[in-house]
C-alpha atoms as a PDB file:
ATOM      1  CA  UNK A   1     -78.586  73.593 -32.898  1.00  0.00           C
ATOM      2  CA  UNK A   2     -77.197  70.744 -34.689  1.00  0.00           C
ATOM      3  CA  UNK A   3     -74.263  70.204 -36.640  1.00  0.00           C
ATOM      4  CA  UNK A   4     -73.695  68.852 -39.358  1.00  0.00           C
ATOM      5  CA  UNK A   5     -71.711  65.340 -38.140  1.00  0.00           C
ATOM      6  CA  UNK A   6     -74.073  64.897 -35.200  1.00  0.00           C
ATOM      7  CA  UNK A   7     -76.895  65.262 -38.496  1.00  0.00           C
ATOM      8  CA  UNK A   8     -75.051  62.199 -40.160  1.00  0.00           C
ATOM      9  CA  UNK A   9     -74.059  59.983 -36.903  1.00  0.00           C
ATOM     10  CA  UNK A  10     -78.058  60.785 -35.124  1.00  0.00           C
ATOM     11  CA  UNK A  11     -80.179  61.044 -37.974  1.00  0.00           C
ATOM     12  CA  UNK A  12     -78.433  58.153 -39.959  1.00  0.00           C
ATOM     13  CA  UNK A  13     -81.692  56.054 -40.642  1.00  0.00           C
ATOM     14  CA  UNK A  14     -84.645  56.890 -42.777  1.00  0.00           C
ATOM     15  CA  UNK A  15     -86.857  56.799 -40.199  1.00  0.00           C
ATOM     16  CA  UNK A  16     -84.839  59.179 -37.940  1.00  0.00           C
ATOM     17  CA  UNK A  17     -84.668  61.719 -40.521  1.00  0.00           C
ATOM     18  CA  UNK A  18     -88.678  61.410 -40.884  1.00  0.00           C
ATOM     19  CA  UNK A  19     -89.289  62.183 -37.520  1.00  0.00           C
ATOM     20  CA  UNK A  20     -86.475  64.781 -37.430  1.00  0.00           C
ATOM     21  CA  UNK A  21     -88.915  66.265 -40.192  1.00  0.00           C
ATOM     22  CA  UNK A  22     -92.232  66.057 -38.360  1.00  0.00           C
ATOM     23  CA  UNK A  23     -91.155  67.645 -35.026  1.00  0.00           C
ATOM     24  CA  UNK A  24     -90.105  70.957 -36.436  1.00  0.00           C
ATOM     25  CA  UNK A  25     -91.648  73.101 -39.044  1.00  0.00           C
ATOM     26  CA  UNK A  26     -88.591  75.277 -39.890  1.00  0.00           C
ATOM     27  CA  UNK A  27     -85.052  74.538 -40.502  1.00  0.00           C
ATOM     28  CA  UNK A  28     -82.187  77.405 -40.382  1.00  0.00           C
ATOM     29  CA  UNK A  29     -79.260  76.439 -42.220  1.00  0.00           C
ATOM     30  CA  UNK A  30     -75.541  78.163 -41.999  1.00  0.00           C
ATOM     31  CA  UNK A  31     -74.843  79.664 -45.337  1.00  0.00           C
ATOM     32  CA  UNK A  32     -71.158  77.180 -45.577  1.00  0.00           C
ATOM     33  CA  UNK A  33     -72.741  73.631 -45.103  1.00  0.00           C
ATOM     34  CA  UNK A  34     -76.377  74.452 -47.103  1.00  0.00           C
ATOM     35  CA  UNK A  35     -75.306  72.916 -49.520  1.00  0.00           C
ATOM     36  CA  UNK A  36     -74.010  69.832 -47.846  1.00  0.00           C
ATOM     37  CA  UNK A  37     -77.552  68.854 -46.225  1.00  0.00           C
ATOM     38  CA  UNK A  38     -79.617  67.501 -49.184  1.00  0.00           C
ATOM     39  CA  UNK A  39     -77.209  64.568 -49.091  1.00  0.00           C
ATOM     40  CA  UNK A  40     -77.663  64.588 -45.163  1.00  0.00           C
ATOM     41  CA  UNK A  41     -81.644  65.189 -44.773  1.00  0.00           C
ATOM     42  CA  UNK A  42     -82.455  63.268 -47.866  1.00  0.00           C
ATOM     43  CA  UNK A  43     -85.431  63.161 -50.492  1.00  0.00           C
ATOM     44  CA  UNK A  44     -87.866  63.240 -47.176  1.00  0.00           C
ATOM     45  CA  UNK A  45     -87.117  67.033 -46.411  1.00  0.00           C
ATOM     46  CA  UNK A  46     -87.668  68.506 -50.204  1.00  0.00           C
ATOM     47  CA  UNK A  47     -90.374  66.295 -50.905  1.00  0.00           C
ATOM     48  CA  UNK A  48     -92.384  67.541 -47.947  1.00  0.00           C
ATOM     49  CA  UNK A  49     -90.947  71.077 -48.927  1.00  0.00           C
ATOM     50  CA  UNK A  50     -89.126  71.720 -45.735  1.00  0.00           C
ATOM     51  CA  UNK A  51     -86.089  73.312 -47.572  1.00  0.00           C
ATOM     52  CA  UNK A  52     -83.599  75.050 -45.077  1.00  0.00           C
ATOM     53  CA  UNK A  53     -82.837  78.515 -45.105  1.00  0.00           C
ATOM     54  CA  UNK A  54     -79.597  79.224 -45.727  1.00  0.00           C
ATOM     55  CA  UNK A  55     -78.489  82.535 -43.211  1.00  0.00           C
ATOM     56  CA  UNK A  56     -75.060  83.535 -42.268  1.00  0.00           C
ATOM     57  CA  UNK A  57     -73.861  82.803 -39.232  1.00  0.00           C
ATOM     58  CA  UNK A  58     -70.206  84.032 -39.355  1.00  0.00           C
ATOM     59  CA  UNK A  59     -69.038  86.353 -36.227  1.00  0.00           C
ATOM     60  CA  UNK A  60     -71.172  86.903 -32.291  1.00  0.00           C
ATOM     61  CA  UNK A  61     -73.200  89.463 -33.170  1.00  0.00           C
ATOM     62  CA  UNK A  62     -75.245  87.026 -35.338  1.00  0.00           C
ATOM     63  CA  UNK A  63     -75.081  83.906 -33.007  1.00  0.00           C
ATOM     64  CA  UNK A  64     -76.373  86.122 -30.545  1.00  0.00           C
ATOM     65  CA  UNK A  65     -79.284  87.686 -32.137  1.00  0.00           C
ATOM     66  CA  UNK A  66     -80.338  84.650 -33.337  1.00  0.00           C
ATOM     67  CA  UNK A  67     -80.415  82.924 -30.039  1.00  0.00           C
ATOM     68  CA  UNK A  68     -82.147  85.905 -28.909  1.00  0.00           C
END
């Protein structure tokens, strides 16, 4: 899991976010910061059509089925 200011400070370059891409084919996004990341990811994400899915991820019952 990463949040959303380790996604700014770690995946800061272009090149970062391209390989960020590459490695994973999904991308789960919590429902309050979705619509935060298309300034974060950039135009490399929704060109490739790797849009993340916005679920909600309020409370542990979700957290842990998730992780499950």
């Amino acid at each position: 899991m990463i949040g959303c200011d380790k996604l700014r400070r770690k995946y800061k370059q272009f090149k970062d976010r391209r390989t960020l891409a590459k490695e994973y084919d999904g991308f789960l996004a919590d429902i309050r910061i979705y619509k935060m990341l298309p300034e974060c990811l950039g135009k490399e994400f929704y060109d490739k059509k790797k849009f993340p899915c916005p679920i909600k991820l309020h409370g542990f019952e979700t957290t842990k089925n998730l992780q499950e």
